[in-house]
PDB file of N, CA and C in Angstrom:
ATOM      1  N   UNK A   1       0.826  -1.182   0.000  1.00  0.00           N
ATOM      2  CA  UNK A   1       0.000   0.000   0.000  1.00  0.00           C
ATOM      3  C   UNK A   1       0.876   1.253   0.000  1.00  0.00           C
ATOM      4  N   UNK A   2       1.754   0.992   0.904  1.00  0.00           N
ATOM      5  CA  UNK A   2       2.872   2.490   0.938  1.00  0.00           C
ATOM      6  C   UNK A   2       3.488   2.592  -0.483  1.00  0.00           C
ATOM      7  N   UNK A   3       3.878   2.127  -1.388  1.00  0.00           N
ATOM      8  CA  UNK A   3       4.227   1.698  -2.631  1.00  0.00           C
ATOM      9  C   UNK A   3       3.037   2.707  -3.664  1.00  0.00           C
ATOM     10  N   UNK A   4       2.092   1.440  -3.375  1.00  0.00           N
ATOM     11  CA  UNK A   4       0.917   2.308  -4.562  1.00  0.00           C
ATOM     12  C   UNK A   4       1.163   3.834  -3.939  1.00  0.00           C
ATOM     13  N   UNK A   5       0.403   4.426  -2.684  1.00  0.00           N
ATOM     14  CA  UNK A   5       0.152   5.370  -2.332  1.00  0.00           C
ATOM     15  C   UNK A   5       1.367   6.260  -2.608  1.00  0.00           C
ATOM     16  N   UNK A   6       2.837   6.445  -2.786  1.00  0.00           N
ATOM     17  CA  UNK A   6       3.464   6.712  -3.370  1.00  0.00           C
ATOM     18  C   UNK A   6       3.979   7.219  -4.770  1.00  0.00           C
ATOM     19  N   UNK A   7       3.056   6.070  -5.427  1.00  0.00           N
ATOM     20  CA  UNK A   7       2.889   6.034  -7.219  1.00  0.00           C
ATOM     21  C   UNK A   7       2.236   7.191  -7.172  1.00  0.00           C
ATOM     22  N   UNK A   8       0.587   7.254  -6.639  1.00  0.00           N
ATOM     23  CA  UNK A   8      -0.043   8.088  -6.765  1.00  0.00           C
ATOM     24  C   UNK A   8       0.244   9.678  -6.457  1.00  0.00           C
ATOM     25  N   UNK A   9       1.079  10.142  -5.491  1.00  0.00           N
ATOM     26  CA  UNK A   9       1.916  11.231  -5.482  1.00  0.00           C
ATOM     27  C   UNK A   9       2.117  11.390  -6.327  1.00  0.00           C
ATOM     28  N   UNK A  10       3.272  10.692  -7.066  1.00  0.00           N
ATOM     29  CA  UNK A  10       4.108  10.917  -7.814  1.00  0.00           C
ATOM     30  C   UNK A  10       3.250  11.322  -9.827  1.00  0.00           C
ATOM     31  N   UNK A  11       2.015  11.068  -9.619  1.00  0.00           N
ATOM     32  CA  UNK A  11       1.003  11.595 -10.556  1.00  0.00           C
ATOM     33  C   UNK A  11       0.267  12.508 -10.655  1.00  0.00           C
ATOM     34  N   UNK A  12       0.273  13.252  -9.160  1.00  0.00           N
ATOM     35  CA  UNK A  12      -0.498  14.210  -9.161  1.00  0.00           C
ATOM     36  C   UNK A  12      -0.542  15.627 -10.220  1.00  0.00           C
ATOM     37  N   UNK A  13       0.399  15.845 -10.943  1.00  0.00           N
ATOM     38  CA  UNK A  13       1.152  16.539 -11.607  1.00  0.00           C
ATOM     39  C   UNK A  13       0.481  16.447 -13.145  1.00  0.00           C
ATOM     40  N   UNK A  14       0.445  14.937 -13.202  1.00  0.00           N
ATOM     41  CA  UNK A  14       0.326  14.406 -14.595  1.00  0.00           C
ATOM     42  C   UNK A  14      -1.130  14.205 -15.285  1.00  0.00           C
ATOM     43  N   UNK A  15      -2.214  15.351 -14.363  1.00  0.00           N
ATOM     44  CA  UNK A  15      -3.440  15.094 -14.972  1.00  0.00           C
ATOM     45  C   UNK A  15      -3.947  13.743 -14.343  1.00  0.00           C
ATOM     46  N   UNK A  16      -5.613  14.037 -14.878  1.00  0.00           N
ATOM     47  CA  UNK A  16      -6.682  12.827 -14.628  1.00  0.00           C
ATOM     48  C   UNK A  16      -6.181  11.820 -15.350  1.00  0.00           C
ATOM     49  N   UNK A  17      -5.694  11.579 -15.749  1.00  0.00           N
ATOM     50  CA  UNK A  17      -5.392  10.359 -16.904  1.00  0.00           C
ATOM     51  C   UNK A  17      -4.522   9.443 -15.853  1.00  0.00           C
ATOM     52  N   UNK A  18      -3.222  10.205 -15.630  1.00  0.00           N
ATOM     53  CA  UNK A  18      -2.448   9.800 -14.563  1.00  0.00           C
ATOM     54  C   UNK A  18      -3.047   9.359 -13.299  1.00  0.00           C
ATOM     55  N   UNK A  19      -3.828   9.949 -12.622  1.00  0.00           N
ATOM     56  CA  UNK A  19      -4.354   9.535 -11.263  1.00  0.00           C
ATOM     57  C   UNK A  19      -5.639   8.466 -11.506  1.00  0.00           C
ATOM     58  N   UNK A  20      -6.117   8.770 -12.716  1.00  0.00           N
ATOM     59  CA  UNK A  20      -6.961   7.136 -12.844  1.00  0.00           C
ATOM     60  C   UNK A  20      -6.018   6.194 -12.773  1.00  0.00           C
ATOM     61  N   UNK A  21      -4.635   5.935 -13.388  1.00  0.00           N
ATOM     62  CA  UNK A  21      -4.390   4.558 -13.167  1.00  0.00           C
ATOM     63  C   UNK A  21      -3.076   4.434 -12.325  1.00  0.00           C
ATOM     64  N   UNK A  22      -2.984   5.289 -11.346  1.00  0.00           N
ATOM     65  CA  UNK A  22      -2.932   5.153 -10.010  1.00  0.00           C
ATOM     66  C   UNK A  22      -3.535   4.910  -9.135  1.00  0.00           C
ATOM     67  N   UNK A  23      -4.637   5.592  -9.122  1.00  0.00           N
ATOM     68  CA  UNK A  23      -6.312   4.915  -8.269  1.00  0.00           C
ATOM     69  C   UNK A  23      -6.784   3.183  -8.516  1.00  0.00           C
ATOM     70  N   UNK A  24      -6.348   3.117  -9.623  1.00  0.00           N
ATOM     71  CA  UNK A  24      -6.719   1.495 -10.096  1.00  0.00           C
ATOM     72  C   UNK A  24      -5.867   0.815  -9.314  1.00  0.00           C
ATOM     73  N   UNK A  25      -4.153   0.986  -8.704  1.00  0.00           N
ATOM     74  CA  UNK A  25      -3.692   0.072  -8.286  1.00  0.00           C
ATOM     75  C   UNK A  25      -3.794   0.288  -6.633  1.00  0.00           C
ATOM     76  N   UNK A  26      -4.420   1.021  -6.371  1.00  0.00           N
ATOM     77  CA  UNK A  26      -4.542   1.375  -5.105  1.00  0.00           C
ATOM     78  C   UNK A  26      -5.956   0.637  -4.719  1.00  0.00           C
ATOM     79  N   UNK A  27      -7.032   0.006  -5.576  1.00  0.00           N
ATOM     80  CA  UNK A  27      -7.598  -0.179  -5.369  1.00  0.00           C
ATOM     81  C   UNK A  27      -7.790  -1.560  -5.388  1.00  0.00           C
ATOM     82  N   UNK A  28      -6.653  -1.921  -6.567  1.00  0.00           N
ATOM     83  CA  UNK A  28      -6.247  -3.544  -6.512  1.00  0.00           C
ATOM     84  C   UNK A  28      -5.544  -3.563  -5.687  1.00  0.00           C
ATOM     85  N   UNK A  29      -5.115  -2.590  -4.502  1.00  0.00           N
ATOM     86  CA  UNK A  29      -4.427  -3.470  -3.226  1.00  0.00           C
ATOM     87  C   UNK A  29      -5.177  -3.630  -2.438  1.00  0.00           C
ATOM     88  N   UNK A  30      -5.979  -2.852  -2.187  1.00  0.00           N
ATOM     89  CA  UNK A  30      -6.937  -2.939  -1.090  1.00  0.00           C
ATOM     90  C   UNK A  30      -8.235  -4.124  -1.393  1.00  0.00           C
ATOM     91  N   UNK A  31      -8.432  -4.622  -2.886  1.00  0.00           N
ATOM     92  CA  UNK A  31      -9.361  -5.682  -3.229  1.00  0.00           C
ATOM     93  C   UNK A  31      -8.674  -7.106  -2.687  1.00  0.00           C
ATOM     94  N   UNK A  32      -7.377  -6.795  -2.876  1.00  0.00           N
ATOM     95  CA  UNK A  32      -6.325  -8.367  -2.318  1.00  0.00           C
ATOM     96  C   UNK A  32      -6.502  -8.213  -1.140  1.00  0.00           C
ATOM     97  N   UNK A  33      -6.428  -7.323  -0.183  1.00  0.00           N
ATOM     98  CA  UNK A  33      -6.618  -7.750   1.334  1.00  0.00           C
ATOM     99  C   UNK A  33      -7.983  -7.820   1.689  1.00  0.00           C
ATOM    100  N   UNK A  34      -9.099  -7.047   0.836  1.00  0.00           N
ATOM    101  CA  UNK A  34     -10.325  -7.520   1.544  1.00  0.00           C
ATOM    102  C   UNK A  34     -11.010  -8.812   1.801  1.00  0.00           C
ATOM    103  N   UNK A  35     -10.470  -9.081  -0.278  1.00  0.00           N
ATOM    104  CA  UNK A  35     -11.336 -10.514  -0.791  1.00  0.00           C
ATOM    105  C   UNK A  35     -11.277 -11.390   0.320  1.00  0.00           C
ATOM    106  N   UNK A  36      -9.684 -11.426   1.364  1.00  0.00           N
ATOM    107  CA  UNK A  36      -9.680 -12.449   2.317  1.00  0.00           C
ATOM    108  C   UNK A  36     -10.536 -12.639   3.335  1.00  0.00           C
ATOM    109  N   UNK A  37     -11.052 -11.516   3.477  1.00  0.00           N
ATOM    110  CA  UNK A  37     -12.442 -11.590   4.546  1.00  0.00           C
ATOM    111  C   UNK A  37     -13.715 -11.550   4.667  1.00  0.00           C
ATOM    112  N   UNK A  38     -13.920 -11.146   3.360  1.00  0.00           N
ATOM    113  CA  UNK A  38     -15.779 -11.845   2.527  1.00  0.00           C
ATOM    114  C   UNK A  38     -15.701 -13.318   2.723  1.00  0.00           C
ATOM    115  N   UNK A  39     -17.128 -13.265   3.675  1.00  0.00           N
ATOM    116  CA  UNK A  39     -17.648 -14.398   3.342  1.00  0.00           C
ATOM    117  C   UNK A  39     -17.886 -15.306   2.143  1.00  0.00           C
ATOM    118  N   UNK A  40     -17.518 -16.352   2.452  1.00  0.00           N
ATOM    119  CA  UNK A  40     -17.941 -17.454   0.772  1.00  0.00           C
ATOM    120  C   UNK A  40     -19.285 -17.342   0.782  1.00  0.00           C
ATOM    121  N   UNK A  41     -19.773 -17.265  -0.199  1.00  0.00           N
ATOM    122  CA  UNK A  41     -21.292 -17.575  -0.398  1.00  0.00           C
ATOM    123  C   UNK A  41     -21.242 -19.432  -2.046  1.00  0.00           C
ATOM    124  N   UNK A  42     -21.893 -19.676  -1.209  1.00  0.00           N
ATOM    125  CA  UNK A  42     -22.110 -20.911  -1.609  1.00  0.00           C
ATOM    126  C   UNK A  42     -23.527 -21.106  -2.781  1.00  0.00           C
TER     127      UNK A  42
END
């Protein structure tokens, strides 16, 4: 997370274009630690 959140700094500069796909990996980190704690549904 300190990593992504980092990237994303480092875009702020570079326009919406830039911070969309910084936001995307910030959000695929936080989807890897959640998925582990949703319930299975069967």
């Amino acid at each position: 997370m300190k990593t992504v959140s980092t990237d994303l700094m480092s875009e702020i500069g570079g326009g919406i274009d830039s911070l969309r796909g910084a936001m995307g990996k910030i959000g695929g980190t936080c989807k890897d630690c959640h998925e582990d704690f949703h319930l299975k549904k069967d």
